[in-house]
C-alpha atoms as a PDB file:
ATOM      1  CA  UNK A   1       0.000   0.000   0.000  1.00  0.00           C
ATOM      2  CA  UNK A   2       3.261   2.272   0.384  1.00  0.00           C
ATOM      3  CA  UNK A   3       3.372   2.585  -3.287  1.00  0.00           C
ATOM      4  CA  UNK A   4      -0.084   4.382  -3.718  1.00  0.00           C
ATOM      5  CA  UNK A   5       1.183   7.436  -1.508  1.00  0.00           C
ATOM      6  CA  UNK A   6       5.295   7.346  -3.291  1.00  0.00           C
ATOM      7  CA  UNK A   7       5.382   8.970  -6.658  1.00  0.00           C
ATOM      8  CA  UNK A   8       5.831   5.671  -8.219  1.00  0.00           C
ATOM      9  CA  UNK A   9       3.362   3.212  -9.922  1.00  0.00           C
ATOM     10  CA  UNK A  10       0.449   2.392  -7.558  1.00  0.00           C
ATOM     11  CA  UNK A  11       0.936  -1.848  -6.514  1.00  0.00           C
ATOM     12  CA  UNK A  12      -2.311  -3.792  -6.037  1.00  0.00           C
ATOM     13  CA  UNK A  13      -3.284  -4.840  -3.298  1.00  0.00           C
ATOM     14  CA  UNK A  14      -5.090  -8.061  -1.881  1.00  0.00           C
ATOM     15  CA  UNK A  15      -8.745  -7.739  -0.874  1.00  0.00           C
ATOM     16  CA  UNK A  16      -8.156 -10.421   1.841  1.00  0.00           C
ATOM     17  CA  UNK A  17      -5.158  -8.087   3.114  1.00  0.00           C
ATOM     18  CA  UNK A  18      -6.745  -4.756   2.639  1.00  0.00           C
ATOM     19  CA  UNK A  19      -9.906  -6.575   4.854  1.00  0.00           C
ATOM     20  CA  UNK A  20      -7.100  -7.475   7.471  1.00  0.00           C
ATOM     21  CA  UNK A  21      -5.289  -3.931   7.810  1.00  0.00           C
ATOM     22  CA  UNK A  22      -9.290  -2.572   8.144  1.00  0.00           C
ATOM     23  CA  UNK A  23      -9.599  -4.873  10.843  1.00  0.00           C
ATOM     24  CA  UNK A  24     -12.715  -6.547  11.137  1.00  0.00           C
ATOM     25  CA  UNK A  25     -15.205  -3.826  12.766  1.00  0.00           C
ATOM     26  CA  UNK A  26     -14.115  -1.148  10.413  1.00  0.00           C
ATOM     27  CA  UNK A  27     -14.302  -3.484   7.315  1.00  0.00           C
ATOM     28  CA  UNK A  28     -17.686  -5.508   8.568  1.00  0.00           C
ATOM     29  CA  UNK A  29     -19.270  -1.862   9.580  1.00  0.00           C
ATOM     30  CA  UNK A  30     -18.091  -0.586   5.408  1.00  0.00           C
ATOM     31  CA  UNK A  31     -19.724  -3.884   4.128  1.00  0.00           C
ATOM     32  CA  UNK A  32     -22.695  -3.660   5.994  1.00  0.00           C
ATOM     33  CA  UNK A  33     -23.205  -0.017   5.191  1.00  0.00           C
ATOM     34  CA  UNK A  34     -22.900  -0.547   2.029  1.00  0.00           C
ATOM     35  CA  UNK A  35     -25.349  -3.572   1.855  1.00  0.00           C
ATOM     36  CA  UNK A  36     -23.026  -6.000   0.523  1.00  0.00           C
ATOM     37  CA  UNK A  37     -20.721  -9.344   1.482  1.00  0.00           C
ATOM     38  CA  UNK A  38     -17.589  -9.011   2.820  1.00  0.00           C
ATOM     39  CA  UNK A  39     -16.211 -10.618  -0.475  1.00  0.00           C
ATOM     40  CA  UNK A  40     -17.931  -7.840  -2.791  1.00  0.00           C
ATOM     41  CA  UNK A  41     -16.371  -5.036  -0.674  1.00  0.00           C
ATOM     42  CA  UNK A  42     -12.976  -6.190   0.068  1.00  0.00           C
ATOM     43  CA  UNK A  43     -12.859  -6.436  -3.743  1.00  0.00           C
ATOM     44  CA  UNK A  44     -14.390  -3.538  -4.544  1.00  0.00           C
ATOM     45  CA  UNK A  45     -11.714  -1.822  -2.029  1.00  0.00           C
ATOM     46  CA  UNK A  46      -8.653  -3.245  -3.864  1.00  0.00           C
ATOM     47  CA  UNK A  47      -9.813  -2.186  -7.306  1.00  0.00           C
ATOM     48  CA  UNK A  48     -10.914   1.184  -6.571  1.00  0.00           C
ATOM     49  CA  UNK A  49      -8.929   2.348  -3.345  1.00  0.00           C
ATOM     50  CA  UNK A  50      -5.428   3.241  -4.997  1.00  0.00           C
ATOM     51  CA  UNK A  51      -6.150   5.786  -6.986  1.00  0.00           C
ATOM     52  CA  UNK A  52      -7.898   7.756  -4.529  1.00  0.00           C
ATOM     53  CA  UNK A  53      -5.110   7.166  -1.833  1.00  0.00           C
ATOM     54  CA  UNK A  54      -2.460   8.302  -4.963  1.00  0.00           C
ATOM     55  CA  UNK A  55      -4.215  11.431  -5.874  1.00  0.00           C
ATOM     56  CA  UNK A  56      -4.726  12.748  -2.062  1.00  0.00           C
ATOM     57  CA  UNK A  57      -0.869  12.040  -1.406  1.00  0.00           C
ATOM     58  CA  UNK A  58       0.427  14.021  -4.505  1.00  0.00           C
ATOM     59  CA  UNK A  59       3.617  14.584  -2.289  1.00  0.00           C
ATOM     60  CA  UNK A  60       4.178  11.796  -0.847  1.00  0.00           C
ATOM     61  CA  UNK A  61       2.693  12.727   2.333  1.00  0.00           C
ATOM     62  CA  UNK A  62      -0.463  11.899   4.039  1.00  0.00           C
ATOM     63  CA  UNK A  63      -3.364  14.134   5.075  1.00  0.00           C
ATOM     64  CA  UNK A  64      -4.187  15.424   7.797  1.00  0.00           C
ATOM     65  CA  UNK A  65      -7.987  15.272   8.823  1.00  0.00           C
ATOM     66  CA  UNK A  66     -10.742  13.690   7.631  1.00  0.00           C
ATOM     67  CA  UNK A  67      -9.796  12.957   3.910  1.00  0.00           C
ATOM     68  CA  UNK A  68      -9.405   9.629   4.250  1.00  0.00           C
ATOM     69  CA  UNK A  69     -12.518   8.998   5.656  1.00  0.00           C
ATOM     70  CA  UNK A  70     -14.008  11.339   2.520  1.00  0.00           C
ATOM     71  CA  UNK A  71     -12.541   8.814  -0.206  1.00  0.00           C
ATOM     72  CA  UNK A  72     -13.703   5.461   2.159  1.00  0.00           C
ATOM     73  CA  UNK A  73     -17.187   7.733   1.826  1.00  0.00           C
ATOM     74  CA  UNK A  74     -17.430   8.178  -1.369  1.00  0.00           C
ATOM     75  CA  UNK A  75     -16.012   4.580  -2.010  1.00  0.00           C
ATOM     76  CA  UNK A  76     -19.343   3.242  -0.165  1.00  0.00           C
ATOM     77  CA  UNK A  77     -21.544   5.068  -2.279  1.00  0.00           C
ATOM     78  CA  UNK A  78     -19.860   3.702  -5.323  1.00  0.00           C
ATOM     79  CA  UNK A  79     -20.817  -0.006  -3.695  1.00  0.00           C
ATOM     80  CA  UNK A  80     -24.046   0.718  -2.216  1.00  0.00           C
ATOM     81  CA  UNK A  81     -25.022   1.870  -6.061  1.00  0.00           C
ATOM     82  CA  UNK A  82     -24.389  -1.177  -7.112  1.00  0.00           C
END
């Protein structure tokens, strides 16, 4: 996940890893919100999380505040659409 904040190429990422840095709360509370399985969003996560992350950190550095949490936002509504 490193490289989506360097200046690099973004790396993928595993859904079943990106579920596990979440934590299960946080990543049961996202699918739930968003009215899906866990499967569905930990995939939808790894496809769609990187560029977000890449174009927030444009310096290699990471936010401050609530940004973060504006990109996981948006990233539910993208799901729950579905």
């Amino acid at each position: 996940m490193s490289s989506w904040v360097s200046g690099g190429p973004n790396g993928p990422v595993n859904a079943a890893d990106l579920a596990s840095v979440l934590g299960p709360d946080v990543f049961s509370l996202f699918a739930r919100q968003a009215g899906s399985g866990h499967g569905e969003a930990s995939s939808v996560l790894a496809a769609a999380l990187p560029e977000p992350v890449n174009q927030m950190t444009p310096q290699a550095q990471v936010p401050e505040g609530d940004a973060l949490n504006g990109v996981l936002g948006s990233l539910l509504g993208q799901l729950s659409g579905r």
